[in-house]
Protein backbone atom coordinates (compact mmCIF):
# COMPACT_ATOMS: atom_id res chain seq x y z
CA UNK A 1 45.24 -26.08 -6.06
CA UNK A 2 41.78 -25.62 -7.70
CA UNK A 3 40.02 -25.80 -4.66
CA UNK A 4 42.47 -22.86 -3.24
CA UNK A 5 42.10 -20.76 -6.29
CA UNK A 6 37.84 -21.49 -5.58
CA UNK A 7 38.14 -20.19 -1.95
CA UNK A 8 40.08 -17.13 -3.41
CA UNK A 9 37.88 -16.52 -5.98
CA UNK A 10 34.90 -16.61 -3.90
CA UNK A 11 36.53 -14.53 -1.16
CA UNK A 12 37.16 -12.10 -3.56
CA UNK A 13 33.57 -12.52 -4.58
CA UNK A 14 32.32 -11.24 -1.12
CA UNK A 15 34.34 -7.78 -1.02
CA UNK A 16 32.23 -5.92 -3.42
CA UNK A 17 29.49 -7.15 -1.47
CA UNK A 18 30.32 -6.65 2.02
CA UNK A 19 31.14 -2.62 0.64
CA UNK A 20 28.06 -2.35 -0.89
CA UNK A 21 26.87 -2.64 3.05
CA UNK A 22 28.08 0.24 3.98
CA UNK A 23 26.26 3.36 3.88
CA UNK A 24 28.04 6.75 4.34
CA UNK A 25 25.67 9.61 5.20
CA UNK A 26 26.43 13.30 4.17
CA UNK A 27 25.82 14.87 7.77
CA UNK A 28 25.31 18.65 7.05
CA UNK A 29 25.82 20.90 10.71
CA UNK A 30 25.39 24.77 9.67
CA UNK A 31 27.45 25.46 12.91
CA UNK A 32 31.32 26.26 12.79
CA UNK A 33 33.16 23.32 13.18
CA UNK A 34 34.96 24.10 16.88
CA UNK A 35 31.61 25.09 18.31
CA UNK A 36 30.90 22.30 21.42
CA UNK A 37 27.93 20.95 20.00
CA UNK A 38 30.10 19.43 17.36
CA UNK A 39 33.34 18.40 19.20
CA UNK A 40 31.27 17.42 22.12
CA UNK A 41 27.46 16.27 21.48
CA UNK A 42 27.29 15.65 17.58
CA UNK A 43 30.05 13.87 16.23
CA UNK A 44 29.87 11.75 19.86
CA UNK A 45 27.21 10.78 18.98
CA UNK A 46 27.81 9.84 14.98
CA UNK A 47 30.71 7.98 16.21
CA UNK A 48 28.66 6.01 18.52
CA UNK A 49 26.15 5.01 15.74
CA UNK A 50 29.28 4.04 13.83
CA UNK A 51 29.99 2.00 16.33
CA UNK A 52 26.75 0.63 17.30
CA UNK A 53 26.79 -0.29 13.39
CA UNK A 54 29.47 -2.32 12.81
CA UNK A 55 30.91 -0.21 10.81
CA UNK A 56 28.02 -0.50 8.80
CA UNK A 57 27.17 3.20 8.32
CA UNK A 58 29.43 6.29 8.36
CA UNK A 59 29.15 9.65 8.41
CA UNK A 60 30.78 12.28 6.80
CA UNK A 61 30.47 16.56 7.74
CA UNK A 62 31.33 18.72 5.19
CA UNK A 63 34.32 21.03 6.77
CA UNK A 64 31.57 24.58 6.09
CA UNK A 65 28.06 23.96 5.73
CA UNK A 66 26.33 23.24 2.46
CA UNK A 67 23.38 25.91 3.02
CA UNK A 68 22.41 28.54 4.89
CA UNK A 69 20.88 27.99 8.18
CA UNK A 70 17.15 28.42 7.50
CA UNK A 71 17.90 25.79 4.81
CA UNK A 72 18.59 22.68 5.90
CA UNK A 73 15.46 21.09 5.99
CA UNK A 74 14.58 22.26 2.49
CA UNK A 75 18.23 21.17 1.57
CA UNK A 76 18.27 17.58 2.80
CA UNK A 77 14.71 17.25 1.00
CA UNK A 78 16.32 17.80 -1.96
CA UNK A 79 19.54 16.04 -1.62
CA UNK A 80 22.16 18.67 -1.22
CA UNK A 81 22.69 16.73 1.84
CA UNK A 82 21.93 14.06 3.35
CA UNK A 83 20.75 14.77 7.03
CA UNK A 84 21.21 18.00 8.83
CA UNK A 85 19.14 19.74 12.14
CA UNK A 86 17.39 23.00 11.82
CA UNK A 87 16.70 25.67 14.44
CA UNK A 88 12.79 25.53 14.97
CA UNK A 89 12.62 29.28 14.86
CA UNK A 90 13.10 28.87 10.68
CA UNK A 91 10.66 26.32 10.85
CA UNK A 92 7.88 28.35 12.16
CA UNK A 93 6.16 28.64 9.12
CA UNK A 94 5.40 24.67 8.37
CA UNK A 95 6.36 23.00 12.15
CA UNK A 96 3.97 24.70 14.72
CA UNK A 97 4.00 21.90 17.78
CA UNK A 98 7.63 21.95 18.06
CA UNK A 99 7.92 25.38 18.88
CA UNK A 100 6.65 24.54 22.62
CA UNK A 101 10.47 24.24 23.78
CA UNK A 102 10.30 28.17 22.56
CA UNK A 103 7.67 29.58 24.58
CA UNK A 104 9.28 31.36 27.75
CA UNK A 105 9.21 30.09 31.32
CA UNK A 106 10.14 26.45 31.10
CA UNK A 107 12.95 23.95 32.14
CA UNK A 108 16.76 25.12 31.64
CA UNK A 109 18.34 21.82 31.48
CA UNK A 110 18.73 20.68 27.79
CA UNK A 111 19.02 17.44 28.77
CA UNK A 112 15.30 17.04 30.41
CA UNK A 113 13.89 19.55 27.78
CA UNK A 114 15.21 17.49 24.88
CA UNK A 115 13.42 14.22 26.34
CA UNK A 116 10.55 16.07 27.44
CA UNK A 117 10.21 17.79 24.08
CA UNK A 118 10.64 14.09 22.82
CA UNK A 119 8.14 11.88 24.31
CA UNK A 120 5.70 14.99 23.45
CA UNK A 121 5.79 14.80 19.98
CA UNK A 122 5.50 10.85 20.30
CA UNK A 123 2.57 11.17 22.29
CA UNK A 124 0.51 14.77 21.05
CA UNK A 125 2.49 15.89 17.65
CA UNK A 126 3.39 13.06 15.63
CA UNK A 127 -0.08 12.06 14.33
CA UNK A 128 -0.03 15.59 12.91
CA UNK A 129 3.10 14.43 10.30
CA UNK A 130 4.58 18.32 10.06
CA UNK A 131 8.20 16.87 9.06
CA UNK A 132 5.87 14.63 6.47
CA UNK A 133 8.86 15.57 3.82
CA UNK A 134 12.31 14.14 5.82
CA UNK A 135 12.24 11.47 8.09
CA UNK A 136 12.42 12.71 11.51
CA UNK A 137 15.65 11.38 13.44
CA UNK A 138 15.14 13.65 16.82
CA UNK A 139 14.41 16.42 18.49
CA UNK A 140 16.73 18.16 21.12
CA UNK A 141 17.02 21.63 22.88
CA UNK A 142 19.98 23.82 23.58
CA UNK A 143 20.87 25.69 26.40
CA UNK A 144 18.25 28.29 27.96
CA UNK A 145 18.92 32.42 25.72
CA UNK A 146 19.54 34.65 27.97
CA UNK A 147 20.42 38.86 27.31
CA UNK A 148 23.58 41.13 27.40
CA UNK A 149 24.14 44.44 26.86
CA UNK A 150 27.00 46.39 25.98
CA UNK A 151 26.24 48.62 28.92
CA UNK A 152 24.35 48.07 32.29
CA UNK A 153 22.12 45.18 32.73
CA UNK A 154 18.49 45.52 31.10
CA UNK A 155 16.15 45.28 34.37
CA UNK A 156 12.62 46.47 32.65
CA UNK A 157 10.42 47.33 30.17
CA UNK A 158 11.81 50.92 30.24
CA UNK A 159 15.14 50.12 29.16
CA UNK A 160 13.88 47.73 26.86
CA UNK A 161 11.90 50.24 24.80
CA UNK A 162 13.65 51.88 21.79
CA UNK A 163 16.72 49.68 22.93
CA UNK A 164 18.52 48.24 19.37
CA UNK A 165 18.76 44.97 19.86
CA UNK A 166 19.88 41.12 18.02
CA UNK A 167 17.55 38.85 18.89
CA UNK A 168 17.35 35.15 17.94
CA UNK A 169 14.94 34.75 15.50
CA UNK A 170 11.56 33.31 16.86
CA UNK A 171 9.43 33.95 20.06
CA UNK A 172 12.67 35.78 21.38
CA UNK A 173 12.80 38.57 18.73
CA UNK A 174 9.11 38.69 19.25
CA UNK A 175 9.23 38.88 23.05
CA UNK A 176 11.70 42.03 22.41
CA UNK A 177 9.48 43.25 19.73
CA UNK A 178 6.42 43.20 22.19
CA UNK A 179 8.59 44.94 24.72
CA UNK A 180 9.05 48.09 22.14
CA UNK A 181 13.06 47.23 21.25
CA UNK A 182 14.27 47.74 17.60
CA UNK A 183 15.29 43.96 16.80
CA UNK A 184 17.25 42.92 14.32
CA UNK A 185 16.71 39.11 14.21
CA UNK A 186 19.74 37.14 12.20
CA UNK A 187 20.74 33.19 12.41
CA UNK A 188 22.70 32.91 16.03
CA UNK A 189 26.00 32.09 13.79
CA UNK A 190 25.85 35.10 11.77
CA UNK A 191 25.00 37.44 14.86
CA UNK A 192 28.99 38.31 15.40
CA UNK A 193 28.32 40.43 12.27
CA UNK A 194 25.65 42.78 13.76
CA UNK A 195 27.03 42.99 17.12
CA UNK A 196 30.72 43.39 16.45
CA UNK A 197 29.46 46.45 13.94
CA UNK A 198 28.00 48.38 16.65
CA UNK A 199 24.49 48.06 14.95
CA UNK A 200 23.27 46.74 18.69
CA UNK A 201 23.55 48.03 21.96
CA UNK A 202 22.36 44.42 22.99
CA UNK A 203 21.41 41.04 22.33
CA UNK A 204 19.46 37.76 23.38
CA UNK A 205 18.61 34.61 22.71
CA UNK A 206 21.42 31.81 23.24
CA UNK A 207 23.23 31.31 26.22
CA UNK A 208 26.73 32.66 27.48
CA UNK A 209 28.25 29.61 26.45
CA UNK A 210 27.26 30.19 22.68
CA UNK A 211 28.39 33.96 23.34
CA UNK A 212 31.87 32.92 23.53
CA UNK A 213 32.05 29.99 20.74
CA UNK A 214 29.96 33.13 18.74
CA UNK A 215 32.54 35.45 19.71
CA UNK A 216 29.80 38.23 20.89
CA UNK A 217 30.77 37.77 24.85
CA UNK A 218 33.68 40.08 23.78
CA UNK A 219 31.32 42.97 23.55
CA UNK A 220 29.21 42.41 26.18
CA UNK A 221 29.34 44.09 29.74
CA UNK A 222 26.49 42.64 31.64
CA UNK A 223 24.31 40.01 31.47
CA UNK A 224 20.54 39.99 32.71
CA UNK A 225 18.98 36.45 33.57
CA UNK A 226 15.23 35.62 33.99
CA UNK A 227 14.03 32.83 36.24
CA UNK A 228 12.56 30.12 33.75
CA UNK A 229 14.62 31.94 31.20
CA UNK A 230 12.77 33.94 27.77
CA UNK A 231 13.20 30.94 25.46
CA UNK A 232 14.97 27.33 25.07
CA UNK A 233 16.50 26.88 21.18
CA UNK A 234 15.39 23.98 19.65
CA UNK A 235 15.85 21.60 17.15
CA UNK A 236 14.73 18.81 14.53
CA UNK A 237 17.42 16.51 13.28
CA UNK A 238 16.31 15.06 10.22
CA UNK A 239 17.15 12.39 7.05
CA UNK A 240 16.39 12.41 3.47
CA UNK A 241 13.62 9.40 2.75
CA UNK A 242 15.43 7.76 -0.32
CA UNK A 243 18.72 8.06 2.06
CA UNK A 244 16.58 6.53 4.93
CA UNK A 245 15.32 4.11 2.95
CA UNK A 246 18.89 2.98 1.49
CA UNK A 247 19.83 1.79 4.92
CA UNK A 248 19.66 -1.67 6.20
CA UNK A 249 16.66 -2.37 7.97
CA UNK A 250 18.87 -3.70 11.18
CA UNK A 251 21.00 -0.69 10.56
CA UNK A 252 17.89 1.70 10.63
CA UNK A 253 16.91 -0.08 14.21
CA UNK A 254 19.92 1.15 15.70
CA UNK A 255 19.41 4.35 14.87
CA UNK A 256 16.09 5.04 15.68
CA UNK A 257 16.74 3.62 19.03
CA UNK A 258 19.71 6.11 19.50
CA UNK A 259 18.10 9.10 18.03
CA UNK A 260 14.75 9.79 19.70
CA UNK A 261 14.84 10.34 23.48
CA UNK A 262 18.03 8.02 23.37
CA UNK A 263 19.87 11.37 22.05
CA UNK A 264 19.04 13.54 24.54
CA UNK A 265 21.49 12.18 26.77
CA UNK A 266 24.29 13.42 24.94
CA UNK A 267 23.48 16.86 25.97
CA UNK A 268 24.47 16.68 29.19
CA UNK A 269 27.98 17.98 28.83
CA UNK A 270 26.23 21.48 27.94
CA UNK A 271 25.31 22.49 31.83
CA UNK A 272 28.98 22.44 32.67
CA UNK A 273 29.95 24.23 29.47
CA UNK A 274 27.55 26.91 30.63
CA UNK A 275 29.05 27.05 34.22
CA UNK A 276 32.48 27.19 33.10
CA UNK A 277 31.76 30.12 30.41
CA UNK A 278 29.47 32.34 33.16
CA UNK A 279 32.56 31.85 35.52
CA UNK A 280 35.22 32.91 32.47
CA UNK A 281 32.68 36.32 31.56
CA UNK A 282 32.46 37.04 35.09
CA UNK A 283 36.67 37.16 35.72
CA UNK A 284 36.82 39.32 32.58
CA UNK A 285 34.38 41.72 34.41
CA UNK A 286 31.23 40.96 33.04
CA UNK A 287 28.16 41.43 35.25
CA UNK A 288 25.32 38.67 35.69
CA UNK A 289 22.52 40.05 37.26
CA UNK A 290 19.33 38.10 38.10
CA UNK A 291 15.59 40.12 36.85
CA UNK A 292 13.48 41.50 39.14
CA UNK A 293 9.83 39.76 40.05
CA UNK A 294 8.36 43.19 39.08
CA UNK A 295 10.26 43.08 35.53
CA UNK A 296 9.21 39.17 34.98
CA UNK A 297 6.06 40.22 35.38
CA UNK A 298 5.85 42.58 32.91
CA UNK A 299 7.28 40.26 30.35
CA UNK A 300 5.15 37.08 31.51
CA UNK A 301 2.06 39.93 30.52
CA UNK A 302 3.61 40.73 27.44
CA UNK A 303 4.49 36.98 26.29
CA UNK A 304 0.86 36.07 27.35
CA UNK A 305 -0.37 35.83 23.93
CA UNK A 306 2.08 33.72 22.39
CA UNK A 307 1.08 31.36 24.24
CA UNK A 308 -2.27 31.50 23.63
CA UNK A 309 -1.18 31.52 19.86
CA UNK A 310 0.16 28.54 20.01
CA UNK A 311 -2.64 26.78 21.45
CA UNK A 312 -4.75 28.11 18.63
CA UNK A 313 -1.91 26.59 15.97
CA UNK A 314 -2.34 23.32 17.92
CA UNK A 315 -6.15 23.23 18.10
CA UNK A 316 -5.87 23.81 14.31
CA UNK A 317 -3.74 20.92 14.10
CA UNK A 318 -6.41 18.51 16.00
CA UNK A 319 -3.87 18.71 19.27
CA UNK A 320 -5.08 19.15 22.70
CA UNK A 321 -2.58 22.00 23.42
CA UNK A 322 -3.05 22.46 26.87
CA UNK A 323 -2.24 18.67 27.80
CA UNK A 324 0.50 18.91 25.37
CA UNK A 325 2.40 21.92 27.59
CA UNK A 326 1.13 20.60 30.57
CA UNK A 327 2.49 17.16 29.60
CA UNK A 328 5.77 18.67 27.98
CA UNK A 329 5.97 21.03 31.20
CA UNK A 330 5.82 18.38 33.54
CA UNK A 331 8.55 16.18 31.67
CA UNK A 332 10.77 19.07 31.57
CA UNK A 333 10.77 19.55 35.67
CA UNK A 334 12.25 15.49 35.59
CA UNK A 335 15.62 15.45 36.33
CA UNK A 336 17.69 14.30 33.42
C-alpha cells in the first residue's frame, strides 16, 4: 500500500514538471486572420513545429494584431508579443541588406526568392547583425506587386505622371514617385481604405492574389504586369531573446532547422493562389495586360539608382554588394 501511495506521489511529482516544459509562444501576424498566408503558410507551419516538438512548444495568435504593422519588430523587442514578421519596407531605416528581395527585376517565385534571400544573408548579411535586437527566425518573400488601375492599363511613363496612386511602401512607392505619380504609400492591409474612397485612380505593389484577400480587386479594371515584376515583398520573422532563450535547447534545434531556408518551402502553395485569383479577375472582366519593352525600359532607367543606393548601404555595411545580388540573383533563377 505504501509503496502504491510512493508511485502516486511521485507521479504526481512529475506533472508540474513535465508542464513547466512546455513553452507557449505569443505569435503576433498583423494580417487579417482569413488572409492565405495564415490559413495556408503560417499556422502550417506553427503546427508543424508543434509537432516536430512533442508538444513541447505551442503557439498562440492573437484573433487582431497587437500593433500596427510597422511595429512588430519594435513590439516583440519589448514584449508586447512574443514573435511576429515585419514587412522589410518598415524596416528600411535600421535593416538595409534585406531590402535586396525589393529591388525590381528579380525572380517571381516566392518559394526560390525566400531561399535565395536566405542563404544570402547566411553567407553576405549576417556578420553585419542588423536584427542585433530579436533573434532572427527567417526570412521569406511574398508574391511578385504588380499594378491596377481603375481605368485602362498603365503602359508608360506618360500615364504614370500626375497619376494618384497607393503604392506599397518601399522601393515601389519610390519607383512611382520617380515616375512623377502622386503616391500615397499606406501598410498593404490598410490600403482598402484609400482605394475604396476614391482617393486613387490606381495602385501597386502586392499581387492579384492579395488584391482579393485585400478586397481592392473590386475596384480595379485592368491590370499591367512587368517582366521581372517592380518589386518582391519581403519579410523577417523574428523572436524576443529572453523568449528565445526560455526554450529548451533541443526545442530551439528544431526550430532553427525549420525556420531558415527550411521555411521557404511552405510558400509554395502561393503560385497557385496567384493563378487561381488572375483567372477569377479575368472572368469578372478585368484586363491583364503585359508592359511594353519600350515602357520597361523607361522604368529599368528610372529604378537605376536604387540600385546603386543600395550598394552604397551595403559597402557601408562592410558587404560586397555586387556578389551579394549577383549571388542572391543567381539563387533566385533555381527552381524551388
Amino acid at each position: 500500500m505504501l509503496r502504491k501511495l510512493a508511485v502516486a506521489a511521485a507521479l504526481a511529482a512529475l506533472v508540474p514538471v513535465a508542464q513547466a516544459q512546455e513553452t507557449k509562444v505569443l505569435f503576433n501576424s498583423f494580417i487579417q486572420p482569413k488572409h492565405p498566408f495564415n490559413t495556408l503558410i503560417l499556422n502550417l507551419w506553427l503546427a508543424d513545429v508543434t509537432k516536430a516538438t512533442g508538444g513541447r512548444v505551442r503557439f498562440e495568435v492573437p484573433p487582431s494584431s497587437l500593433a500596427a504593422p510597422p511595429q512588430q519588430y519594435d513590439s516583440t523587442v519589448k514584449g508586447v508579443m512574443d514573435a511576429a514578421y515585419q514587412f522589410h519596407g518598415f524596416l528600411a531605416d535600421r535593416v538595409k541588406l534585406a531590402q535586396v528581395a525589393h529591388l525590381p527585376w528579380g525572380s517571381t517565385n516566392p518559394v526560390s526568392n525566400s531561399r535565395a534571400l536566405w542563404l544570402t544573408h547566411e553567407k553576405f548579411f549576417a556578420t553585419a547583425d542588423e536584427y542585433k535586437d530579436v533573434h532572427l527566425l527567417t526570412l521569406f518573400a511574398a508574391l511578385p506587386g504588380t499594378t491596377f488601375s481603375m481605368k485602362e492599363p498603365i503602359r508608360s511613363l506618360k500615364d504614370l505622371k500626375g497619376l494618384k496612386m497607393y503604392g506599397l511602401p518601399g522601393i515601389p512607392a519610390r519607383v512611382l514617385e520617380l515616375a512623377g505619380a502622386a503616391v500615397v504609400a499606406q501598410p498593404a492591409v490598410r490600403s482598402h481604405e484609400v482605394i475604396s474612397s476614391g482617393t486613387v485612380d490606381a495602385f501597386s505593389g502586392y499581387s492579384v492574389m492579395d488584391a482579393a484577400a485585400f478586397h481592392t480587386l473590386q475596384y480595379a479594371k485592368s491590370v499591367t504586369d512587368l517582366p521581372g515584376n517592380l518589386s518582391v515583398p519581403s519579410f523577417a520573422m523574428f523572436i524576443n531573446k529572453k523568449k528565445w532563450q526560455s526554450i529548451p535547447q533541443q526545442d530551439r534545434d528544431i526550430i532553427t532547422r525549420m525556420a531558415g531556408g527550411g521555411f521557404a518551402k511552405y510558400l509554395a502553395p502561393y503560385n497557385e493562389l496567384e493563378d487561381n485569383a488572375r483567372k477569377e479577375a479575368v472572368s469578372k472582366g478585368v484586363r491583364i495586360a503585359m508592359a511594353s519593352d519600350d515602357f520597361v525600359a523607361e522604368l529599368r532607367r528610372i529604378a537605376q539608382p536604387l540600385e546603386q543606393a543600395w550598394l552604397a548601404d551595403a559597402q557601408k555595411l562592410g558587404v560586397d554588394g555586387k556578389a551579394a545580388l549577383a549571388f542572391y540573383r543567381e539563387e533566385s533563377k533555381k527552381a524551388p
